[in-house]
C-alpha atoms as a PDB file:
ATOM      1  CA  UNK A   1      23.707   7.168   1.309  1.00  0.00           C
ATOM      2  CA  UNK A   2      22.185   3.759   1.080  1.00  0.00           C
ATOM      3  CA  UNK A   3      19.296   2.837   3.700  1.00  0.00           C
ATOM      4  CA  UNK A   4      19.599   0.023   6.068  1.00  0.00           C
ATOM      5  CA  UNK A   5      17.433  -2.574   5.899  1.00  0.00           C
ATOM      6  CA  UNK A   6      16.454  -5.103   9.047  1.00  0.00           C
ATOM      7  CA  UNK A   7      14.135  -7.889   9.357  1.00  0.00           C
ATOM      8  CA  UNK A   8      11.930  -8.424  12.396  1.00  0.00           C
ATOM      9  CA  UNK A   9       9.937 -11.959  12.770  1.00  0.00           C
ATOM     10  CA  UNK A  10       7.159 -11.658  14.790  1.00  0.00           C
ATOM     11  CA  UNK A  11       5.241 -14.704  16.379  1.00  0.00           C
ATOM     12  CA  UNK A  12       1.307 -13.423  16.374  1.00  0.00           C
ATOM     13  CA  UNK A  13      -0.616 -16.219  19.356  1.00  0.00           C
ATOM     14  CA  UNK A  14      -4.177 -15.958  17.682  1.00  0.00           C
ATOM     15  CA  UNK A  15      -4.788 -18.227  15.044  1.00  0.00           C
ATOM     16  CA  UNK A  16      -5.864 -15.973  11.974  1.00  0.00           C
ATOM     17  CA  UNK A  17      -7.993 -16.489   8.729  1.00  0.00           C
ATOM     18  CA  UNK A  18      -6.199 -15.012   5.701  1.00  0.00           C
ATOM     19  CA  UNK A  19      -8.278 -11.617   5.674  1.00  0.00           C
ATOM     20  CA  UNK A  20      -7.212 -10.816   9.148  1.00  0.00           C
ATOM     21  CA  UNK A  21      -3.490 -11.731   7.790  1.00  0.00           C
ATOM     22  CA  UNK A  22      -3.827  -9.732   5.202  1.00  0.00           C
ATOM     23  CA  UNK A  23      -5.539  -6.270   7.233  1.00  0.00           C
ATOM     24  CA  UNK A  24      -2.123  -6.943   9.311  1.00  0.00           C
ATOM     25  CA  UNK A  25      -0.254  -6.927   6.444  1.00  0.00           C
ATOM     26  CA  UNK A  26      -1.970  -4.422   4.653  1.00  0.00           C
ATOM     27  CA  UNK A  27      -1.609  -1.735   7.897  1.00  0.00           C
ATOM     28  CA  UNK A  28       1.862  -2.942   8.663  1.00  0.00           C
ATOM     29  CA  UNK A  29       3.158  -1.399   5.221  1.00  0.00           C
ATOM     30  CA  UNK A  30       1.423   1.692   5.736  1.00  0.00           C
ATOM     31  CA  UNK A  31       3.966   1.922   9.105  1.00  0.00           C
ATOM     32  CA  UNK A  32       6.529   4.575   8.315  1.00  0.00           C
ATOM     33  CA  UNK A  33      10.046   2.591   7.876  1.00  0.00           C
ATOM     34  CA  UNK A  34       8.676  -0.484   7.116  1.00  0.00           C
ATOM     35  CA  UNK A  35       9.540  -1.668   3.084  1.00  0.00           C
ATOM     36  CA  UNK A  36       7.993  -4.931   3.439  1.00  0.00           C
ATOM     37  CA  UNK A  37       5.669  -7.385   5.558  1.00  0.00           C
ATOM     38  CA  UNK A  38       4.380 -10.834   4.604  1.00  0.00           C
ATOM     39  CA  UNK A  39       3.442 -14.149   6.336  1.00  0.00           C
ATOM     40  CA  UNK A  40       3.653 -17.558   4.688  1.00  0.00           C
ATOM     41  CA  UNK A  41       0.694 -20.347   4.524  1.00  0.00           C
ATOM     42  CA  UNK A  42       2.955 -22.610   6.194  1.00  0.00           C
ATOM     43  CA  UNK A  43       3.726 -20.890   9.212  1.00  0.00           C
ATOM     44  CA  UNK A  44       1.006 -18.527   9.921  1.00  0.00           C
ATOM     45  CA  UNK A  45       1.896 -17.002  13.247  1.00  0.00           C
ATOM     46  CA  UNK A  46       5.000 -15.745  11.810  1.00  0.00           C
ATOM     47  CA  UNK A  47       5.318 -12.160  10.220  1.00  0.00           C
ATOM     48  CA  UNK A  48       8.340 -11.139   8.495  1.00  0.00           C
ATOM     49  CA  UNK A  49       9.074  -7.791   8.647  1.00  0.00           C
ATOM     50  CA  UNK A  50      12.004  -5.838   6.540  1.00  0.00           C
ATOM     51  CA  UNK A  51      11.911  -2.087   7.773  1.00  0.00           C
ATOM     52  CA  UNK A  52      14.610   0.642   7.748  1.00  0.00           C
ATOM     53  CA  UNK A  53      16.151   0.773  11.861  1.00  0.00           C
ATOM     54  CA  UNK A  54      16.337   4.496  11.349  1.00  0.00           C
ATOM     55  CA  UNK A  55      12.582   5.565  11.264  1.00  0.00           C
ATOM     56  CA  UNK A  56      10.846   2.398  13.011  1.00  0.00           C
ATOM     57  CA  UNK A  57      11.461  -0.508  14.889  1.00  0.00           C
ATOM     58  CA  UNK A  58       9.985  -4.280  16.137  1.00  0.00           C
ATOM     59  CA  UNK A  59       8.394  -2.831  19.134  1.00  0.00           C
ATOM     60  CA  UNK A  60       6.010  -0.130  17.176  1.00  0.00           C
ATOM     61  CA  UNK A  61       4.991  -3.564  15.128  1.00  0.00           C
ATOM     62  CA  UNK A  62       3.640  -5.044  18.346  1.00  0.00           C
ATOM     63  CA  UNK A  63       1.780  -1.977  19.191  1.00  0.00           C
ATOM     64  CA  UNK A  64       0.243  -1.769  15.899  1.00  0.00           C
ATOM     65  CA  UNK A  65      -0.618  -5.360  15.994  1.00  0.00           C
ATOM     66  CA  UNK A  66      -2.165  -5.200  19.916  1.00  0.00           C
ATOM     67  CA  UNK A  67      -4.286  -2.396  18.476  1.00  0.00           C
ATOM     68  CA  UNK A  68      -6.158  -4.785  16.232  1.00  0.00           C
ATOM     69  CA  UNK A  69      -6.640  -6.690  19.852  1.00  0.00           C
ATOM     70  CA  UNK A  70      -4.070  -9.624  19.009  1.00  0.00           C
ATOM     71  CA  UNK A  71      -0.799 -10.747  20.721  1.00  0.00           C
ATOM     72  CA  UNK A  72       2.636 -10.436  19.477  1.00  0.00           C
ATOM     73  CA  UNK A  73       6.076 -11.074  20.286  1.00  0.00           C
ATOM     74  CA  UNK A  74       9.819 -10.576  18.806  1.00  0.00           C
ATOM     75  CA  UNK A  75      11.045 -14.097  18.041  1.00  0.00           C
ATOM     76  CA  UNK A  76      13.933 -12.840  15.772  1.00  0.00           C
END
């Protein structure tokens, strides 16, 4: 049986420098479900996150992320 895959963008408020990007990052893989998370240069507040619906989903991001004492939101 294959595994469904679904994206989550996630719009982060605080402006971070690229080590706190990449400690997000970094923590949001280790999130069971989740097969990848990245963030471009060019739009910074945005995380894109590809995780399987079956074992996760966008809301346990935005925990994980208000744990580290930012804000986050769903945008897509």
């Amino acid at each position: 049986m294959a595994t469904q895959i679904a994206d989550a963008i996630l719009h982060i408020d605080e402006s971070l420098e690229n080590w706190q990007r990449d400690v997000l990052n970094d923590h949001m893989r280790l999130q069971d479900g989740v097969i990848s998370s990245g963030q471009n240069d060019n739009n910074p507040h945005l995380m894109i996150v590809q995780y399987d619906p079956g074992c996760t989903d966008p809301l346990n991001f935005i925990h994980m992320i208000q744990r580290h004492g930012y804000h986050a939101a769903r945008v897509g």
